[in-house]
Protein backbone atom coordinates (compact mmCIF):
# COMPACT_ATOMS: atom_id res chain seq x y z
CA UNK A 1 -19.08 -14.81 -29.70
CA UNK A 2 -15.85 -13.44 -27.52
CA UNK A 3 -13.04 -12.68 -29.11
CA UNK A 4 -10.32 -15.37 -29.99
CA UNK A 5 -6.57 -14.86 -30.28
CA UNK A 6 -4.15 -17.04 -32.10
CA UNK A 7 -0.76 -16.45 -32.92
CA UNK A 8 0.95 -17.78 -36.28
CA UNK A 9 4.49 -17.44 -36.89
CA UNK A 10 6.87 -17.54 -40.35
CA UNK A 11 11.11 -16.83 -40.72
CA UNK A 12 11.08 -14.30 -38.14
CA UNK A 13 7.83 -13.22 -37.90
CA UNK A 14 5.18 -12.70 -35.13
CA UNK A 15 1.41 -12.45 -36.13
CA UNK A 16 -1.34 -11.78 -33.35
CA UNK A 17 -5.11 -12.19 -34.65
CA UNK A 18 -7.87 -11.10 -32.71
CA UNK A 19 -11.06 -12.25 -34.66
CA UNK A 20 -14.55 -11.27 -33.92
CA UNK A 21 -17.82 -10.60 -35.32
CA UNK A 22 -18.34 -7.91 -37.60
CA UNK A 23 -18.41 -6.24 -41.03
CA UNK A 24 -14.89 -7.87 -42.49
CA UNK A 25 -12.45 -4.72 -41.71
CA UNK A 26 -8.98 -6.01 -41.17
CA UNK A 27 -6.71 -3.90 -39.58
CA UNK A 28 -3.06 -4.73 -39.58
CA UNK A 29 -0.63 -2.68 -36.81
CA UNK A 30 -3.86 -0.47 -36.59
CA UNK A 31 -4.10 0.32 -39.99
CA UNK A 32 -5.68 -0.91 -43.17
CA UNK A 33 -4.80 -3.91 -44.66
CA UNK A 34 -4.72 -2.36 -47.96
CA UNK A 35 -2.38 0.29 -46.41
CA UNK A 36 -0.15 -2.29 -44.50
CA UNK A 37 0.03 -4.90 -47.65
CA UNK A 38 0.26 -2.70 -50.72
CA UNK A 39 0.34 -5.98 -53.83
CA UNK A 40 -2.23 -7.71 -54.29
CA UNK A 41 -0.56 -11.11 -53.55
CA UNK A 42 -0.08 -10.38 -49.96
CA UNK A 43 -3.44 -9.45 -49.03
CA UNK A 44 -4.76 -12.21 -51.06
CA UNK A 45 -2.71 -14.17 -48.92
CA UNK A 46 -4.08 -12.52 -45.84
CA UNK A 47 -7.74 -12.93 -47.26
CA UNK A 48 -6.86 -16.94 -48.22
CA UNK A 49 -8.50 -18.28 -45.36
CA UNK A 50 -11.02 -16.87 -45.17
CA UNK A 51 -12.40 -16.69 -48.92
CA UNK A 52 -11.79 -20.33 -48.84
CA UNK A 53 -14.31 -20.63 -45.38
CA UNK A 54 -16.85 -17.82 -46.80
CA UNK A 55 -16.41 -15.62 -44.16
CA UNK A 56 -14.65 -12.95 -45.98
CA UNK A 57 -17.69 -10.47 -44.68
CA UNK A 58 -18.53 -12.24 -41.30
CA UNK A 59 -15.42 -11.43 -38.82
CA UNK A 60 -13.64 -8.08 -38.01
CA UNK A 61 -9.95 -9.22 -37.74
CA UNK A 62 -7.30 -6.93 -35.70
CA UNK A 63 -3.81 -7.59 -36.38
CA UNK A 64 -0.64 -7.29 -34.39
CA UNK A 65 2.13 -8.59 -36.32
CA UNK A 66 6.10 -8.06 -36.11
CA UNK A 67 9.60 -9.23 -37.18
CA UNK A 68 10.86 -10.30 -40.92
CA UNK A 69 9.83 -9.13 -43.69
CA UNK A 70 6.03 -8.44 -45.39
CA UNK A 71 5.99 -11.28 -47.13
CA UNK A 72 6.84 -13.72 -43.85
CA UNK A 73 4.47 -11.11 -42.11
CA UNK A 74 1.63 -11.79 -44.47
CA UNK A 75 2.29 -15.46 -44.06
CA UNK A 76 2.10 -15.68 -40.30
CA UNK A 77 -1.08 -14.15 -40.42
CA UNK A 78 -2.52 -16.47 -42.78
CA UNK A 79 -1.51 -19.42 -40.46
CA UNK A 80 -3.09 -17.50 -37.65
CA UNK A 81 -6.36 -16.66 -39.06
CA UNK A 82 -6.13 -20.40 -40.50
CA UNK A 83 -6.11 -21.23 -36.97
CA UNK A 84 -8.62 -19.22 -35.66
CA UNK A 85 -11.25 -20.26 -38.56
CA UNK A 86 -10.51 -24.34 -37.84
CA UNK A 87 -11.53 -22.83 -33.41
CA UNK A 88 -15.05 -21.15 -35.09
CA UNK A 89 -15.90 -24.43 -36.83
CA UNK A 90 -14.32 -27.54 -36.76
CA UNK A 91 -15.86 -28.63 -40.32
CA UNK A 92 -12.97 -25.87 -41.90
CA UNK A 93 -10.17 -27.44 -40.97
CA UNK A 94 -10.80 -29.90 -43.63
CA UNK A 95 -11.16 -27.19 -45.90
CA UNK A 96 -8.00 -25.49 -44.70
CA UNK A 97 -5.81 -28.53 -43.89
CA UNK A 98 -5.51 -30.00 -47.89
CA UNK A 99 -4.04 -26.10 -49.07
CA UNK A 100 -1.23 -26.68 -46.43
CA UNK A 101 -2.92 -23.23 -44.52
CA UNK A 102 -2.51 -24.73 -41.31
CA UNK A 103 0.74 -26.01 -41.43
CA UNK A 104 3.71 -24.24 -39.80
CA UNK A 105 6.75 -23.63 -42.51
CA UNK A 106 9.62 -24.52 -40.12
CA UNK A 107 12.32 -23.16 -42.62
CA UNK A 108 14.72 -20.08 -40.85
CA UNK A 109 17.21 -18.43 -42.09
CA UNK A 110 20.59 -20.51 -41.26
CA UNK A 111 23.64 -18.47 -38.91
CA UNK A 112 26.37 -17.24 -40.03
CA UNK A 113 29.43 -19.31 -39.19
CA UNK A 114 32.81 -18.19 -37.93
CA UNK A 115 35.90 -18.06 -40.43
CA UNK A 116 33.07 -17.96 -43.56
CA UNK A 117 31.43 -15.05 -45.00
CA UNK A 118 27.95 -16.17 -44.99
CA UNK A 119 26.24 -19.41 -44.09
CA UNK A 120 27.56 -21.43 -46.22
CA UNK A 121 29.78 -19.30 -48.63
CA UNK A 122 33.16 -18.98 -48.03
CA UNK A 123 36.26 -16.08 -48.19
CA UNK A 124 38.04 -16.56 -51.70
CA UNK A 125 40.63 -18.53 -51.88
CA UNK A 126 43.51 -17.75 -52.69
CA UNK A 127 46.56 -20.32 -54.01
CA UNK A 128 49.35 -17.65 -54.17
């Protein structure tokens, strides 16, 4: 097996997954997962796809993700090992596809507009 590259994306963030065989070390910005992600719910996140496809111990998985935040980080690599899991074997995307895993979450943060203070909130009025 080669190794294949898939790219997932969340908010602002970037994630480049490089999976191939091995022992299951993930290595995020080349360090540890454990180091990158430090709660629990973001590397279960990262791990989601592939405890769901029992491969948790089957694929090494080097990580080159960028842009937002951890949590959109951790995100965009779930979508992108999703990916790369339904390219191994075709049978997981119907593992994957029902836990929304391989969907893209299209929501960004909205601009700022002119003559406002944020988005959507406005300078205070004044009457007097």
């Amino acid at each position: 097996m080669e190794v294949i590259h898939k790219i997932g994306r969340r908010k602002n963030a970037v994630a480049r997954v490089y999976v191939s065989k091995g022992k299951g070390n993930i290595t995020v910005n080349k360090r540890d997962m454990e180091d990158y992600f430090t709660t629990g719910t973001l590397q279960y996140k990262v791990r989601q796809p592939l405890a769901m496809t029992d491969n948790v111990k089957s694929f090494d998985i080097s990580i080159n993700v960028y842009g937002g935040g951890v949590t959109g980080q951790a995100e965009a690599i779930r979508l992108a090992i999703s990916r790369a899991m339904c390219e191994l074997n075709e049978e997981n995307r119907a593992i994957l596809k029902p836990g929304g895993l391989l969907t893209r979450d299209p929501r960004m943060v909205e601009r700022k507009k002119f003559g406002q203070k944020k988005a959507r909130k406005k300078f205070q009025f004044s009457k007097r």
